[in-house]
C-alpha atoms as a PDB file:
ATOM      1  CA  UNK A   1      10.421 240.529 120.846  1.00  0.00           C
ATOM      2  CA  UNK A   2      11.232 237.151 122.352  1.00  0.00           C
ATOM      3  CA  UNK A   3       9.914 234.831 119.517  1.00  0.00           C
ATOM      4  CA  UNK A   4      11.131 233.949 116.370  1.00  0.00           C
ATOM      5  CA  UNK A   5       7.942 234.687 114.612  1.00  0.00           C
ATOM      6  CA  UNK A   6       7.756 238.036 116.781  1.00  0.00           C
ATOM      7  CA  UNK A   7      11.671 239.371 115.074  1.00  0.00           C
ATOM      8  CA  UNK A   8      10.198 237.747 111.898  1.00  0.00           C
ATOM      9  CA  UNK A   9       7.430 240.135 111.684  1.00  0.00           C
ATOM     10  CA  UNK A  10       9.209 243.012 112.626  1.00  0.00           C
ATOM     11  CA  UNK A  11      11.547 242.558 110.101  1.00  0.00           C
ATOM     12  CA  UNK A  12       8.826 241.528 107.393  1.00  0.00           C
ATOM     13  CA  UNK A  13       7.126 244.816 108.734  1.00  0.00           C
ATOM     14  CA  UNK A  14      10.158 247.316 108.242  1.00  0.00           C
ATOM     15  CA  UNK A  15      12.004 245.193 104.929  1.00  0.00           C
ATOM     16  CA  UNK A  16      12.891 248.667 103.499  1.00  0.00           C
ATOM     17  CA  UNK A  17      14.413 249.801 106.634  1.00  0.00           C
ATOM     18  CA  UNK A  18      15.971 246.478 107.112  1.00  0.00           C
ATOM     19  CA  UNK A  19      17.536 246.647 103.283  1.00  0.00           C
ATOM     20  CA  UNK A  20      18.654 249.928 103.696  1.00  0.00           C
ATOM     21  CA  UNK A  21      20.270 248.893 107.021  1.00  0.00           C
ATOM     22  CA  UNK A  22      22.013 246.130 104.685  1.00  0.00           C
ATOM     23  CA  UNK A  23      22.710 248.187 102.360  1.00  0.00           C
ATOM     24  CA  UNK A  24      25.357 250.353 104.824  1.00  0.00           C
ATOM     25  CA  UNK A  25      27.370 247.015 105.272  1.00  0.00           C
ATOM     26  CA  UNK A  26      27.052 245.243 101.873  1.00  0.00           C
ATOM     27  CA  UNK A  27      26.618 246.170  98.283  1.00  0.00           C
ATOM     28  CA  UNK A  28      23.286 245.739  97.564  1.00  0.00           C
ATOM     29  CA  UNK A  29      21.234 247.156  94.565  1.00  0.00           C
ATOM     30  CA  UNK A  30      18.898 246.587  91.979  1.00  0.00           C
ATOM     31  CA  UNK A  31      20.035 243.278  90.138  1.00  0.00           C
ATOM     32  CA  UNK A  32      22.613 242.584  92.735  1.00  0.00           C
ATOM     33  CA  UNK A  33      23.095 239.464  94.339  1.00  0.00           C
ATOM     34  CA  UNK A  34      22.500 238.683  97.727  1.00  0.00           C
ATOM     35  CA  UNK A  35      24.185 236.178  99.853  1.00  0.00           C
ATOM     36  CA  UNK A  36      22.332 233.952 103.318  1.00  0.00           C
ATOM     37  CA  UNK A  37      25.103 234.160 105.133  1.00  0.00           C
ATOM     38  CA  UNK A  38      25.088 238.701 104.458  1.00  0.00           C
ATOM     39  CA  UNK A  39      21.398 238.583 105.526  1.00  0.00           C
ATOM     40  CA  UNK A  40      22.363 236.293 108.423  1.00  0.00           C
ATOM     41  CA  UNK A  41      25.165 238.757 109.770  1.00  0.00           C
ATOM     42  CA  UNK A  42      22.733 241.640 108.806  1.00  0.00           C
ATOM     43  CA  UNK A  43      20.094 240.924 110.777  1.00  0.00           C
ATOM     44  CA  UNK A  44      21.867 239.780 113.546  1.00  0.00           C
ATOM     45  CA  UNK A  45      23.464 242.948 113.835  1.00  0.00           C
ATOM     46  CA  UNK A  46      20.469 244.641 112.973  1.00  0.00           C
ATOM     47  CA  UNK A  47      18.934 243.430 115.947  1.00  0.00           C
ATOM     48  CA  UNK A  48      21.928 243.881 118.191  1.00  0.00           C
ATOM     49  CA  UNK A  49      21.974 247.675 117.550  1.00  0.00           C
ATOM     50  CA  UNK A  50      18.459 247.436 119.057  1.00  0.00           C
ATOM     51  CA  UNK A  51      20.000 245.779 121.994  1.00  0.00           C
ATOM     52  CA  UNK A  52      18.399 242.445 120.826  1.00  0.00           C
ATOM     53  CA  UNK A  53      21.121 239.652 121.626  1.00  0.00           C
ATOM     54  CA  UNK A  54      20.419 236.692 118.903  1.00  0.00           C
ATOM     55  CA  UNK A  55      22.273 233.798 118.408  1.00  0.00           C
ATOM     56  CA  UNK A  56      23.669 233.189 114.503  1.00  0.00           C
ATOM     57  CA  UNK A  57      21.377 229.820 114.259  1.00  0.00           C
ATOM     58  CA  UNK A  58      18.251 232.312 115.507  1.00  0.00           C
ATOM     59  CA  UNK A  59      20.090 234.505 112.526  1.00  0.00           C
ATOM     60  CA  UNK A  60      20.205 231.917 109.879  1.00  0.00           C
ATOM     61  CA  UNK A  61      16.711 230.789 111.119  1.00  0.00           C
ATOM     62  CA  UNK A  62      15.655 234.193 110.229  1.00  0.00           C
ATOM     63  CA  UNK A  63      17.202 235.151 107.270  1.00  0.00           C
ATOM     64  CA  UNK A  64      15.702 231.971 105.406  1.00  0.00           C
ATOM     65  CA  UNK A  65      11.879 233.039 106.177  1.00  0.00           C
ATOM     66  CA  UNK A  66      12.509 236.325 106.127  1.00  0.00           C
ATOM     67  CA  UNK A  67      14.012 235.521 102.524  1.00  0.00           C
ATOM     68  CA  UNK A  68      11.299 233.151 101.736  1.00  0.00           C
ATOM     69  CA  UNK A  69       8.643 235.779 102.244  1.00  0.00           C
ATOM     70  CA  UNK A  70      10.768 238.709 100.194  1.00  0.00           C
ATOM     71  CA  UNK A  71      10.715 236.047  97.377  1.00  0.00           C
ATOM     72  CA  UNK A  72       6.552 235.477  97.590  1.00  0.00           C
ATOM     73  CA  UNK A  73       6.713 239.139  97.384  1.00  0.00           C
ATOM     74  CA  UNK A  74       9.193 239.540  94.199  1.00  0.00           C
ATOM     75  CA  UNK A  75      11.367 241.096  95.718  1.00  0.00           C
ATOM     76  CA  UNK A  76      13.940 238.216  95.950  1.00  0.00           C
ATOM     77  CA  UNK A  77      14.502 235.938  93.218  1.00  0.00           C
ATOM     78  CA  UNK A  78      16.423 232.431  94.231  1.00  0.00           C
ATOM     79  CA  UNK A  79      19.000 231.953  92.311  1.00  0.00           C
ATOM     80  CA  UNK A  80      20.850 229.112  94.186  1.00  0.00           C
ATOM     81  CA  UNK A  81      20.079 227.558  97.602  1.00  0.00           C
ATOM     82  CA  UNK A  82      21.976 230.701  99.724  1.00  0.00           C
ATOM     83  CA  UNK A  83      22.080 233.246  96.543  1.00  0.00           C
ATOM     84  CA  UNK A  84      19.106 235.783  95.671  1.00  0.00           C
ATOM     85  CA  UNK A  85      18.601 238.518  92.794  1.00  0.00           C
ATOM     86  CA  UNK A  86      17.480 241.880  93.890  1.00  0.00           C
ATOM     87  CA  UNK A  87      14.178 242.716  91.955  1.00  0.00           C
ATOM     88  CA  UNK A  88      13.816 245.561  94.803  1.00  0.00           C
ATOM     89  CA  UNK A  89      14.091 249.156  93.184  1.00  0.00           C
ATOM     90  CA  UNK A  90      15.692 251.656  95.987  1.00  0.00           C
ATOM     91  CA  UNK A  91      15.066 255.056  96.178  1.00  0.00           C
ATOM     92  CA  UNK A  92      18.728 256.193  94.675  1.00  0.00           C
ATOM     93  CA  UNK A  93      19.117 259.719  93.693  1.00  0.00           C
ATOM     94  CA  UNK A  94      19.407 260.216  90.364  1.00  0.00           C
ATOM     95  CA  UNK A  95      22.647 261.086  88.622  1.00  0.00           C
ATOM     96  CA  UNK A  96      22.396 264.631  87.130  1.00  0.00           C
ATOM     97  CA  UNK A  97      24.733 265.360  83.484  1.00  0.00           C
ATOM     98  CA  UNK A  98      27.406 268.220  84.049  1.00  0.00           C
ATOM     99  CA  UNK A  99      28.260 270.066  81.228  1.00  0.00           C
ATOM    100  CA  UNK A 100      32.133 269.817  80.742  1.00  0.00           C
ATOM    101  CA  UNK A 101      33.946 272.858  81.246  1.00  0.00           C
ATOM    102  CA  UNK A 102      34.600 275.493  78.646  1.00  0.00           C
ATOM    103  CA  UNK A 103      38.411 275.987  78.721  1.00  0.00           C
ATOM    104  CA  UNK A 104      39.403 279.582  77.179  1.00  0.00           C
ATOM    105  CA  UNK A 105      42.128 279.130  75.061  1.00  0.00           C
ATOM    106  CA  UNK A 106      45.315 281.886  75.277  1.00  0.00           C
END
């Protein structure tokens, strides 16, 4: 991947990946907000773990189309010019009721 448009793809191409990568470094849910400058460091990281050296304008460069097409999609909304709302629905496990505890009296 030596292009911009080359990472773009790839990142377009894997977005759930890519969010759930984000997801291990910043609190990101349904709802949630999402800030540039997290997807910036995200990706660049992202990409660094592949062994991928970007610079952080190639990062912002990035995270603003790769924001741009998550918000054609829905899954972004703008909210600001570097703030988005998470319309993206993760796969969370659900949270199962426990029945409290009987406690035998003496």
């Amino acid at each position: 991947m030596k292009t911009i448009e080359e990472k773009l793809n790839h990142l377009v191409s894997n977005q759930e990946i890519v969010f759930e990568f984000l997801r291990e470094k910043y609190p990101i849910f349904f709802n949630s907000n999402i800030f540039l400058r997290d997807i910036q460091y995200g990706i660049k990281t992202y990409f660094e773990r592949k062994d991928i050296m970007i610079t952080y304008p190639a990062a912002e460069e990035l995270a603003l189309k790769f924001t741009s097409s998550m918000e054609s999609e829905k899954i972004l909304k703008r909210l600001g010019s570097a703030t988005w709302l998470v319309e993206f629905k993760f796969n969370e496990p659900e949270l199962k009721s426990v029945e409290p505890a009987v406690v035998a009296e003496n």
